[in-house]
Structure formats: structure tokens, C-alpha cells
N, C-alpha and C. Protein backbone atom coordinates (compact mmCIF):
# COMPACT_ATOMS: atom_id res chain seq x y z
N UNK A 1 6.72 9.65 3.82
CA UNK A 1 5.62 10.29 3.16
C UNK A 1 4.34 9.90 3.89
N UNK A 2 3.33 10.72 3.62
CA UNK A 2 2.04 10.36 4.66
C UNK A 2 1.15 10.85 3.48
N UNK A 3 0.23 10.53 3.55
CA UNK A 3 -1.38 11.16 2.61
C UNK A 3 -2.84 10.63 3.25
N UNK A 4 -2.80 12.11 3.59
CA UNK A 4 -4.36 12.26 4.39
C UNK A 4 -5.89 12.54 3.00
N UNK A 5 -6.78 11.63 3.51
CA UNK A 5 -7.97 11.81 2.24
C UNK A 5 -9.33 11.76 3.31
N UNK A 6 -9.86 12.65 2.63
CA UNK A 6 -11.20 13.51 3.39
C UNK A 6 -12.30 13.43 2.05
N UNK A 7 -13.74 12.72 2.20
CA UNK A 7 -14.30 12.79 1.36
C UNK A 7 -15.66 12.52 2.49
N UNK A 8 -16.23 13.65 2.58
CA UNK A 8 -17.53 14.05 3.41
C UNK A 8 -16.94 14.14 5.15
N UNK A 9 -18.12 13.07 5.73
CA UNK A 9 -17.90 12.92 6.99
C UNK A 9 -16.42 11.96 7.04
N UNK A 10 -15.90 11.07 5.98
CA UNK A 10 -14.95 9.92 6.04
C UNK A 10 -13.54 10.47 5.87
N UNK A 11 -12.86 9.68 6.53
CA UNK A 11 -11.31 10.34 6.64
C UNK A 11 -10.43 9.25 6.62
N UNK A 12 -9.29 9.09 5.88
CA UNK A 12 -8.27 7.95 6.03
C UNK A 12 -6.89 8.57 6.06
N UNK A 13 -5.52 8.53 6.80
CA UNK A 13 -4.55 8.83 6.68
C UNK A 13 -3.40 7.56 6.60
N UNK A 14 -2.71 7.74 5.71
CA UNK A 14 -1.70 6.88 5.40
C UNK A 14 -0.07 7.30 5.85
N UNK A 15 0.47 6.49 6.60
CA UNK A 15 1.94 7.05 7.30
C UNK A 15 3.12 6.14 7.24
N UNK A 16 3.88 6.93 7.03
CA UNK A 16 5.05 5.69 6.73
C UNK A 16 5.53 4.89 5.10
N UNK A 17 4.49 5.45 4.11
CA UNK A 17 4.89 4.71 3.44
C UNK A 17 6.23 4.50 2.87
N UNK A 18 6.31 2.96 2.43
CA UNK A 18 7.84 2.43 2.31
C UNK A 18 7.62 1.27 0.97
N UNK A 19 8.30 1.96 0.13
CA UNK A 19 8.79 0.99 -0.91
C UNK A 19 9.58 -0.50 -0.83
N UNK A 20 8.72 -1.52 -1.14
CA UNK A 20 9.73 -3.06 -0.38
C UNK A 20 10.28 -3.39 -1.91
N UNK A 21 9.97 -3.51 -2.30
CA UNK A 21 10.22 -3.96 -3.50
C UNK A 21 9.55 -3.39 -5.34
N UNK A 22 9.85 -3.65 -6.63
CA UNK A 22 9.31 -2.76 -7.67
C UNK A 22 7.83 -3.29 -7.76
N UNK A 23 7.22 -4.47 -7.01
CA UNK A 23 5.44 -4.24 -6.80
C UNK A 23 4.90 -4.18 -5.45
N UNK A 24 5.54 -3.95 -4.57
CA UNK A 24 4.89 -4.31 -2.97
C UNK A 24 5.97 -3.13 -2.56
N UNK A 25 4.08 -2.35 -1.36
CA UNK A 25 4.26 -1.21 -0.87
C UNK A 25 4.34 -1.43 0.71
N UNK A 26 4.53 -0.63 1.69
CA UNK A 26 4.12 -0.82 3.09
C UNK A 26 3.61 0.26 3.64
N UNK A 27 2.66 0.28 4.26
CA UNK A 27 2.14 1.80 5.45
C UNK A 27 1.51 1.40 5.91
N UNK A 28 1.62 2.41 7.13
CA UNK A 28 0.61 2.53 8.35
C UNK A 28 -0.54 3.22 8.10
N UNK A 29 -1.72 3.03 8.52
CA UNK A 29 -3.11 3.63 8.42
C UNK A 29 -3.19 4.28 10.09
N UNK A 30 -2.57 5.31 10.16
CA UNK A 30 -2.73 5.98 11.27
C UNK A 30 -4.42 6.04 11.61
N UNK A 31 -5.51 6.67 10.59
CA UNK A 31 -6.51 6.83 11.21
C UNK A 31 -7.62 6.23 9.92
N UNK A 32 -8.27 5.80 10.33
CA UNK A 32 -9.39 5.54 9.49
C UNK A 32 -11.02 5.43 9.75
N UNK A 33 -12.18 6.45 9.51
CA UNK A 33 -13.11 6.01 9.96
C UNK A 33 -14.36 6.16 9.02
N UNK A 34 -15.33 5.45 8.43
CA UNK A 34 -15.75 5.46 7.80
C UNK A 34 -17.38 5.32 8.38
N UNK A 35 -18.55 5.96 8.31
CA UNK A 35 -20.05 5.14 9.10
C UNK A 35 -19.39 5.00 10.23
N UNK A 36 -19.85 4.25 10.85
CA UNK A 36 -18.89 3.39 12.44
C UNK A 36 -18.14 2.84 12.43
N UNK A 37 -17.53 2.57 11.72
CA UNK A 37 -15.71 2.17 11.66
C UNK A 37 -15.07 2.92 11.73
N UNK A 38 -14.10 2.43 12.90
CA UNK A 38 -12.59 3.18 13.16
C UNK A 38 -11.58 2.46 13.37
N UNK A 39 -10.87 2.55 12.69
CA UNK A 39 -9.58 1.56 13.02
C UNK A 39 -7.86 2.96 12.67
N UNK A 40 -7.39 1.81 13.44
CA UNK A 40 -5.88 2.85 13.64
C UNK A 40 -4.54 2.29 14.22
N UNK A 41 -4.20 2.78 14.04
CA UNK A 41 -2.34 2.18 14.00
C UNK A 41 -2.23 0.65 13.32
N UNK A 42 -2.28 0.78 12.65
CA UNK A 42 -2.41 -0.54 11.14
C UNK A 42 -1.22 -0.48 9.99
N UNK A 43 -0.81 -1.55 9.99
CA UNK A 43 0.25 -1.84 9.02
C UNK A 43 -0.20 -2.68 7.93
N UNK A 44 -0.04 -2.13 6.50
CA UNK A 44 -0.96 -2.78 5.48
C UNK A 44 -0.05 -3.35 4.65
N UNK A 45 0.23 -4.14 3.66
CA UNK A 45 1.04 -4.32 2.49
C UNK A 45 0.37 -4.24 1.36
N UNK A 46 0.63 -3.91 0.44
CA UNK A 46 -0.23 -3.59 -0.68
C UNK A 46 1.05 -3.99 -1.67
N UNK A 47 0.28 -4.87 -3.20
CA UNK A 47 1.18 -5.35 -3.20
C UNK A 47 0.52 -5.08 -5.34
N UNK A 48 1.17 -4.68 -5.75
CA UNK A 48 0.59 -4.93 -7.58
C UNK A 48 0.74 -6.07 -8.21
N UNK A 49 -0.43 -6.42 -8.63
CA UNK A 49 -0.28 -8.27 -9.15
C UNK A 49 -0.22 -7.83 -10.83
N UNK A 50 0.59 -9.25 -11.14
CA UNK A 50 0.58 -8.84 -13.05
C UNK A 50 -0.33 -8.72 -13.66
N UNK A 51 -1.71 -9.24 -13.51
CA UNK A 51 -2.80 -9.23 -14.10
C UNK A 51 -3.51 -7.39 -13.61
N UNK A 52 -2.48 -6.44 -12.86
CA UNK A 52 -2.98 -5.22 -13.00
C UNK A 52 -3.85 -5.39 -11.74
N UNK A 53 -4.10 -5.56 -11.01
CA UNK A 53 -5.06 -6.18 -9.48
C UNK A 53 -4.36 -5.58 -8.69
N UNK A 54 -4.49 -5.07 -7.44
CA UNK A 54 -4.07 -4.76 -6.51
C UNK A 54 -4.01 -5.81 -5.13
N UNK A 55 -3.53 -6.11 -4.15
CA UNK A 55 -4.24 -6.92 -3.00
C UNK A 55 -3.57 -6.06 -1.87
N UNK A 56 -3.98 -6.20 -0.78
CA UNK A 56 -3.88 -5.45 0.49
C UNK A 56 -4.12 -6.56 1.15
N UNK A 57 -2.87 -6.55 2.04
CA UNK A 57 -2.95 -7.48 3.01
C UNK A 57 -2.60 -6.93 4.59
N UNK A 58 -3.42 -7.23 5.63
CA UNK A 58 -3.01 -6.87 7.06
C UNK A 58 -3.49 -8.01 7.84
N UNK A 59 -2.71 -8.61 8.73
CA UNK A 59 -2.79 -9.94 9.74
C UNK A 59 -3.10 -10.90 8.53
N UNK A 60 -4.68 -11.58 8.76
CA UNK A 60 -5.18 -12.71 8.31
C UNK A 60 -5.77 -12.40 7.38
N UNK A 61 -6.64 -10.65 6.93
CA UNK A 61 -7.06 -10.31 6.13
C UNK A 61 -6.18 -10.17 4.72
N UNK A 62 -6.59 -10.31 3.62
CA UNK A 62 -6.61 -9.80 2.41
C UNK A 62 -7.91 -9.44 1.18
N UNK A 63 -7.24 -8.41 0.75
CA UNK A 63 -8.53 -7.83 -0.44
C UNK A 63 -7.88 -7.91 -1.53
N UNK A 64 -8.70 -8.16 -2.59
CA UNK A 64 -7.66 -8.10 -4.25
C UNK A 64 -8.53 -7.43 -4.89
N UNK A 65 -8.34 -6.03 -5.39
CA UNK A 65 -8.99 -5.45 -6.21
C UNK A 65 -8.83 -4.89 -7.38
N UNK A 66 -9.68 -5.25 -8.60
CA UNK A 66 -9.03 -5.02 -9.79
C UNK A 66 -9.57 -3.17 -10.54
């Protein structure tokens, strides 16, 4: 499955996604650019915490958002 999102000039596409387990997701961020950011060919984990939070993790980075 893939899902492309377009909101003005900003664009993100998601590829690959893969179910790991019943709270943790996996995909690739084929394209992403936002202002002057661009980033691409990215593997993310995204993962649902019990407290309802989300976190995204890629390399060293992580985000937790509720």
C-alpha cells in the first residue's frame, strides 16, 4: 500500500507500508518536502503507545505525539 498527501505547495508519500506487529507499523517515505525540506527514501517505524501517543522512529531520531 502507498498514500500520497498534498496540502498546498507540501507533499509527503508513504510506500511500503507493513504491518509488524498489532501496535507497530513500517514504511518508506519515498518523498517528502515541506518549506526547504526534502528528504527521501526513509524507513520510519511508527509505533501506538497505550497511553494513545503515537512515536515515530527513524535512525537516532524519535517523535511521540499525542
Amino acid at each position: 500500500m502507498s498514500v500520497n498527501i498534498e496540502k498546498g505547495n507540501n507533499e509527503i508519500e508513504f510506500e511500503n507500508i507493513i504491518k509488524k506487529s498489532n501496535n507497530v507499523y513500517q514504511f518508506d517515505v519515498d518523498d517528502f518536502e515541506m518549506d526547504d525540506v526534502s528528504i527521501s527514501d526513509i524507513t520510519i517505524t511508527l509505533t501506538y503507545n497505550d497511553d494513545s501517543s503515537r512515536t515515530y522512529t527513524y535512525s537516532e531520531y524519535q517523535i511521540t505525539k499525542k
